[in-house]
N, C-alpha and C. Protein backbone atom coordinates (compact mmCIF):
# COMPACT_ATOMS: atom_id res chain seq x y z
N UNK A 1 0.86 -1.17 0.00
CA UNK A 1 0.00 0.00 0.00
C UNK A 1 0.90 1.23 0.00
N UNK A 2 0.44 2.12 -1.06
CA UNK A 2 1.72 3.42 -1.47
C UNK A 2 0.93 4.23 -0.45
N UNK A 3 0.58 4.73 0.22
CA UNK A 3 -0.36 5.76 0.79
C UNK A 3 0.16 7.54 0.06
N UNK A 4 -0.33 8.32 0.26
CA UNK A 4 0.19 9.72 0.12
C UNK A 4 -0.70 10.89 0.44
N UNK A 5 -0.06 11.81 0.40
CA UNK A 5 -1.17 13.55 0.87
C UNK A 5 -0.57 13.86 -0.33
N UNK A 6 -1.56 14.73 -0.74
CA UNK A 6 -1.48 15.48 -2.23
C UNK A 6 -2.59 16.24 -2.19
N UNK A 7 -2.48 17.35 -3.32
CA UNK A 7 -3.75 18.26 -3.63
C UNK A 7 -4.01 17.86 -5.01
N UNK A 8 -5.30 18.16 -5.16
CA UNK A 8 -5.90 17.90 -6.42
C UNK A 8 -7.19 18.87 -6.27
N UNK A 9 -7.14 19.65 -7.33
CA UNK A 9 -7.81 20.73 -7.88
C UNK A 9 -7.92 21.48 -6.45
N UNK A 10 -6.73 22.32 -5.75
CA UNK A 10 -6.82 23.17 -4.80
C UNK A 10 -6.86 22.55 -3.44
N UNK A 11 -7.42 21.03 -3.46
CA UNK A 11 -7.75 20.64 -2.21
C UNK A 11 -6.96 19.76 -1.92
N UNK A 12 -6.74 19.99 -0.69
CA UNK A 12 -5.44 18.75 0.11
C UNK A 12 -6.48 17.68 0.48
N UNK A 13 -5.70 16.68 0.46
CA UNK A 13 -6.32 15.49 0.93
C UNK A 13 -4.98 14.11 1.10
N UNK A 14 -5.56 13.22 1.56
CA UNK A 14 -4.85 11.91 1.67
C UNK A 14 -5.61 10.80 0.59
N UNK A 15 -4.10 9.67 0.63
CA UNK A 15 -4.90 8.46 -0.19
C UNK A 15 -4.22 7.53 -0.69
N UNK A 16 -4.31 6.73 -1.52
CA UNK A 16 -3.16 5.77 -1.51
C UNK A 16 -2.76 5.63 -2.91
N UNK A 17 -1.74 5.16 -4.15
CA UNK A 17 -1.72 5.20 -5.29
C UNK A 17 -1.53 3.44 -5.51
N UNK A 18 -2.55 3.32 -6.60
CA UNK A 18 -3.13 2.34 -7.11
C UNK A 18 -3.04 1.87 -8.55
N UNK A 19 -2.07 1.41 -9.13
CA UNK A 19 -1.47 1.36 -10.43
C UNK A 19 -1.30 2.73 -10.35
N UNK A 20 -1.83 3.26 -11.96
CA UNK A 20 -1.67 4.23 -12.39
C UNK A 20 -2.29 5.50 -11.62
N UNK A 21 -3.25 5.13 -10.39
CA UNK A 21 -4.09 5.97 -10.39
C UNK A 21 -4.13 6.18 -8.62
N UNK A 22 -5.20 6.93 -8.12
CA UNK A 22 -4.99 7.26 -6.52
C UNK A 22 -6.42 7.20 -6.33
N UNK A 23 -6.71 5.89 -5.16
CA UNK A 23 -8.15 6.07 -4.55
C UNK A 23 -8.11 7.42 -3.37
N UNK A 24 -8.85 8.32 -3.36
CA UNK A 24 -9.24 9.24 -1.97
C UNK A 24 -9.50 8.65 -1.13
N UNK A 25 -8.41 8.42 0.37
CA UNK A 25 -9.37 7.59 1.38
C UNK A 25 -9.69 8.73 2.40
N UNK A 26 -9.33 10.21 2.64
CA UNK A 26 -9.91 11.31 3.58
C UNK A 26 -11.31 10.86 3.96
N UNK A 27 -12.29 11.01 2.32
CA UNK A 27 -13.44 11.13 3.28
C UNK A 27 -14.02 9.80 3.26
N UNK A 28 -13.52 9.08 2.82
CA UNK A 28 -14.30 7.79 3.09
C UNK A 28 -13.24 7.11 4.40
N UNK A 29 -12.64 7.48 5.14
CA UNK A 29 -12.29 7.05 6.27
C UNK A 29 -12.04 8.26 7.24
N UNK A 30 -13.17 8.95 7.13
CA UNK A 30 -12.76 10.34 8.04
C UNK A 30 -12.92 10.23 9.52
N UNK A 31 -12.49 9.40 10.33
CA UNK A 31 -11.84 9.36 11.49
C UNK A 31 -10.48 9.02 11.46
N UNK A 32 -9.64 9.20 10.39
CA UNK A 32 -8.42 8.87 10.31
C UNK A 32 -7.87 10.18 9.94
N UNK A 33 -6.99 10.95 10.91
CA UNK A 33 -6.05 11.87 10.49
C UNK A 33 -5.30 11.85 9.36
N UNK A 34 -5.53 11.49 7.94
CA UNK A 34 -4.67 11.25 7.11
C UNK A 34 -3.48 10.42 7.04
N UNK A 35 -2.38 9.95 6.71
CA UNK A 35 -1.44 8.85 6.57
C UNK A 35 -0.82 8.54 7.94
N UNK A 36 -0.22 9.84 8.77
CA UNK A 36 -0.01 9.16 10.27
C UNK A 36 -0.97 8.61 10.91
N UNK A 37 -2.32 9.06 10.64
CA UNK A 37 -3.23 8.36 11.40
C UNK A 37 -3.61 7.02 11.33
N UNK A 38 -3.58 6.63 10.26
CA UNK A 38 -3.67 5.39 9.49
C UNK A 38 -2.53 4.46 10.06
N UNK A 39 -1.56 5.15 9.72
CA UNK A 39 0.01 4.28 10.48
C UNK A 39 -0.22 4.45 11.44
N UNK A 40 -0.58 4.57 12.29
CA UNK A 40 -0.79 4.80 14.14
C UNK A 40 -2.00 4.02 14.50
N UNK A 41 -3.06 4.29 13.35
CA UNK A 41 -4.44 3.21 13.91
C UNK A 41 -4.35 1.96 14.08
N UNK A 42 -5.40 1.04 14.63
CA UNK A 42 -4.89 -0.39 14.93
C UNK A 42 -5.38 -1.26 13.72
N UNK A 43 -5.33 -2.83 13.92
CA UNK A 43 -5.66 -3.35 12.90
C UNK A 43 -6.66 -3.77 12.12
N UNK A 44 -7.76 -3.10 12.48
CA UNK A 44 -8.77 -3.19 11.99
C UNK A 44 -9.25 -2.09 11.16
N UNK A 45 -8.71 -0.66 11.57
CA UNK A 45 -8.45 0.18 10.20
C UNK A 45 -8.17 0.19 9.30
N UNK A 46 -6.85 -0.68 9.98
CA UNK A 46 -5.86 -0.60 8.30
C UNK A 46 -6.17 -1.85 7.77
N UNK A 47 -7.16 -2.67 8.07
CA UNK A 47 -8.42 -4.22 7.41
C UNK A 47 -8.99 -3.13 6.80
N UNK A 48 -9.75 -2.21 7.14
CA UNK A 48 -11.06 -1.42 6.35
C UNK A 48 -10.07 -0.38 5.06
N UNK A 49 -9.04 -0.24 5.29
CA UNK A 49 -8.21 0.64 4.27
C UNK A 49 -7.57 0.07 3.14
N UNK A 50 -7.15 -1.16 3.23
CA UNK A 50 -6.85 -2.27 2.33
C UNK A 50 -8.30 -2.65 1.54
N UNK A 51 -9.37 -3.29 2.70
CA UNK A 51 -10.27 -3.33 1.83
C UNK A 51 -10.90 -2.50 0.80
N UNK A 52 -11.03 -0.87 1.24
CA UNK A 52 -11.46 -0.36 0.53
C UNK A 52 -10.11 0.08 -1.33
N UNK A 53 -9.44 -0.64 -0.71
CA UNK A 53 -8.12 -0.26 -2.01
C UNK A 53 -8.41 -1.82 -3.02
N UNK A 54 -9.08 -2.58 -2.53
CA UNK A 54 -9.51 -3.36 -3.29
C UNK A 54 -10.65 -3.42 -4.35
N UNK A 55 -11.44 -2.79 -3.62
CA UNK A 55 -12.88 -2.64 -4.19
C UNK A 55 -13.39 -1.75 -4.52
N UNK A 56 -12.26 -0.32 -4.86
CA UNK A 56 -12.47 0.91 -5.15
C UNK A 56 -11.66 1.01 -6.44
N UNK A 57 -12.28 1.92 -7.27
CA UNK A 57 -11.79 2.07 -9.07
C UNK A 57 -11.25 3.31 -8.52
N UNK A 58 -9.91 3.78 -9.02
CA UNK A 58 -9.14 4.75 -9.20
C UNK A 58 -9.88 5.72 -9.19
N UNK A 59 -9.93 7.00 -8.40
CA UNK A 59 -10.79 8.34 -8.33
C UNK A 59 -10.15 9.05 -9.39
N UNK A 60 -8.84 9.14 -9.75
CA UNK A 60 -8.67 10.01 -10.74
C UNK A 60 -6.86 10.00 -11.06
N UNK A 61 -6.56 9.70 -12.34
CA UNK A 61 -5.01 9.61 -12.38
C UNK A 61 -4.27 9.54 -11.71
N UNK A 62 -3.17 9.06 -11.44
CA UNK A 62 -2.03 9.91 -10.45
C UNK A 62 -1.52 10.78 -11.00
N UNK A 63 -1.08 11.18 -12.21
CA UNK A 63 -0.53 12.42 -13.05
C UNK A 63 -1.45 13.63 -12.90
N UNK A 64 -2.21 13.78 -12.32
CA UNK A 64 -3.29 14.72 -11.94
C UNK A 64 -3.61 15.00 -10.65
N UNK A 65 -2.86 14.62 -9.44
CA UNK A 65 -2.33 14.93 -8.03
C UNK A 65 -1.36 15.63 -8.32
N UNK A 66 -0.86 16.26 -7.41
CA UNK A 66 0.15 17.07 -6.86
C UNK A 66 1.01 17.09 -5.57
N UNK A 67 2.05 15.64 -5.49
CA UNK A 67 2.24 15.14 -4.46
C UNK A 67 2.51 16.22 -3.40
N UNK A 68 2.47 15.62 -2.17
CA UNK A 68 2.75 16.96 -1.04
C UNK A 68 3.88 15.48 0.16
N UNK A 69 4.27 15.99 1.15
CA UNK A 69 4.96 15.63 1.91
C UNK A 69 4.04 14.49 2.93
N UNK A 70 4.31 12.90 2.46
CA UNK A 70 3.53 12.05 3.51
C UNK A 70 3.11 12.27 4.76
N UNK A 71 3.74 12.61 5.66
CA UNK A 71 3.27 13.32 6.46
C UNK A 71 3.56 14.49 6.92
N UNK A 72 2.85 15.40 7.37
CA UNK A 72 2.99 16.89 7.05
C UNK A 72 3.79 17.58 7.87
N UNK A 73 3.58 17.40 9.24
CA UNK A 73 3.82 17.57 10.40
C UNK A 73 4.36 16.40 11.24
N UNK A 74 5.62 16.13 10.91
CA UNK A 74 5.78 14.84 11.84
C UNK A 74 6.23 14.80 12.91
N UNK A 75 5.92 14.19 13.86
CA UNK A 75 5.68 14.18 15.16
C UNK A 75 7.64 13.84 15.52
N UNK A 76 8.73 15.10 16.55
CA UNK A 76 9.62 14.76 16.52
C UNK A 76 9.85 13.71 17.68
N UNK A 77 10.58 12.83 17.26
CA UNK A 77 11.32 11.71 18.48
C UNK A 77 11.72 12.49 19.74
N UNK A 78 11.70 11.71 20.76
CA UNK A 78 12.25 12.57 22.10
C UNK A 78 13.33 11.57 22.37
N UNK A 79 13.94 9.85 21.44
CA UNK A 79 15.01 9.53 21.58
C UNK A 79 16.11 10.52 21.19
N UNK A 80 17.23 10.61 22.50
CA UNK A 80 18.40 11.06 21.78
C UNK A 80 18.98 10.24 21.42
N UNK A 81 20.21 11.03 19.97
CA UNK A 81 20.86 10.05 19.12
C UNK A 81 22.22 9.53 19.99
């Protein structure tokens, strides 16, 4: 699963890339903060996020996103190196 944040036509969103193309999972999984949230949720999210990458037809190219930074804001480590 490729996941990613990108804008498409002005609007940011999250989602995953799927061959050629990127399903939207924002609003069809909108209790999920976008890609950290997803990576942080337990396993039954990421059962409903797979599933839906199965049974969902490409929302719209990937050449027609505008990748943005996987996660946006990432949360810094408090290990020191």
């Amino acid at each position: 699963m490729k996941l990613i944040t990108y804008t498409y036509q002005g609007a940011s969103t999250w989602g995953a890339v799927v061959g050629d193309g990127v399903i939207e999972l924002g609003s069809r999984l909108p209790a999920v903060a976008g890609v950290a949230g997803l990576l942080g949720a337990g396993t039954a999210t990421f059962a409903a996020a797979r599933s839906l990458l199965e049974q969902t037809p490409a929302d719209y190219p990937q050449s027609a996103v505008a990748l943005l930074r996987p996660v946006p804001h990432p949360r810094r480590s408090s290990a020191s190196a």
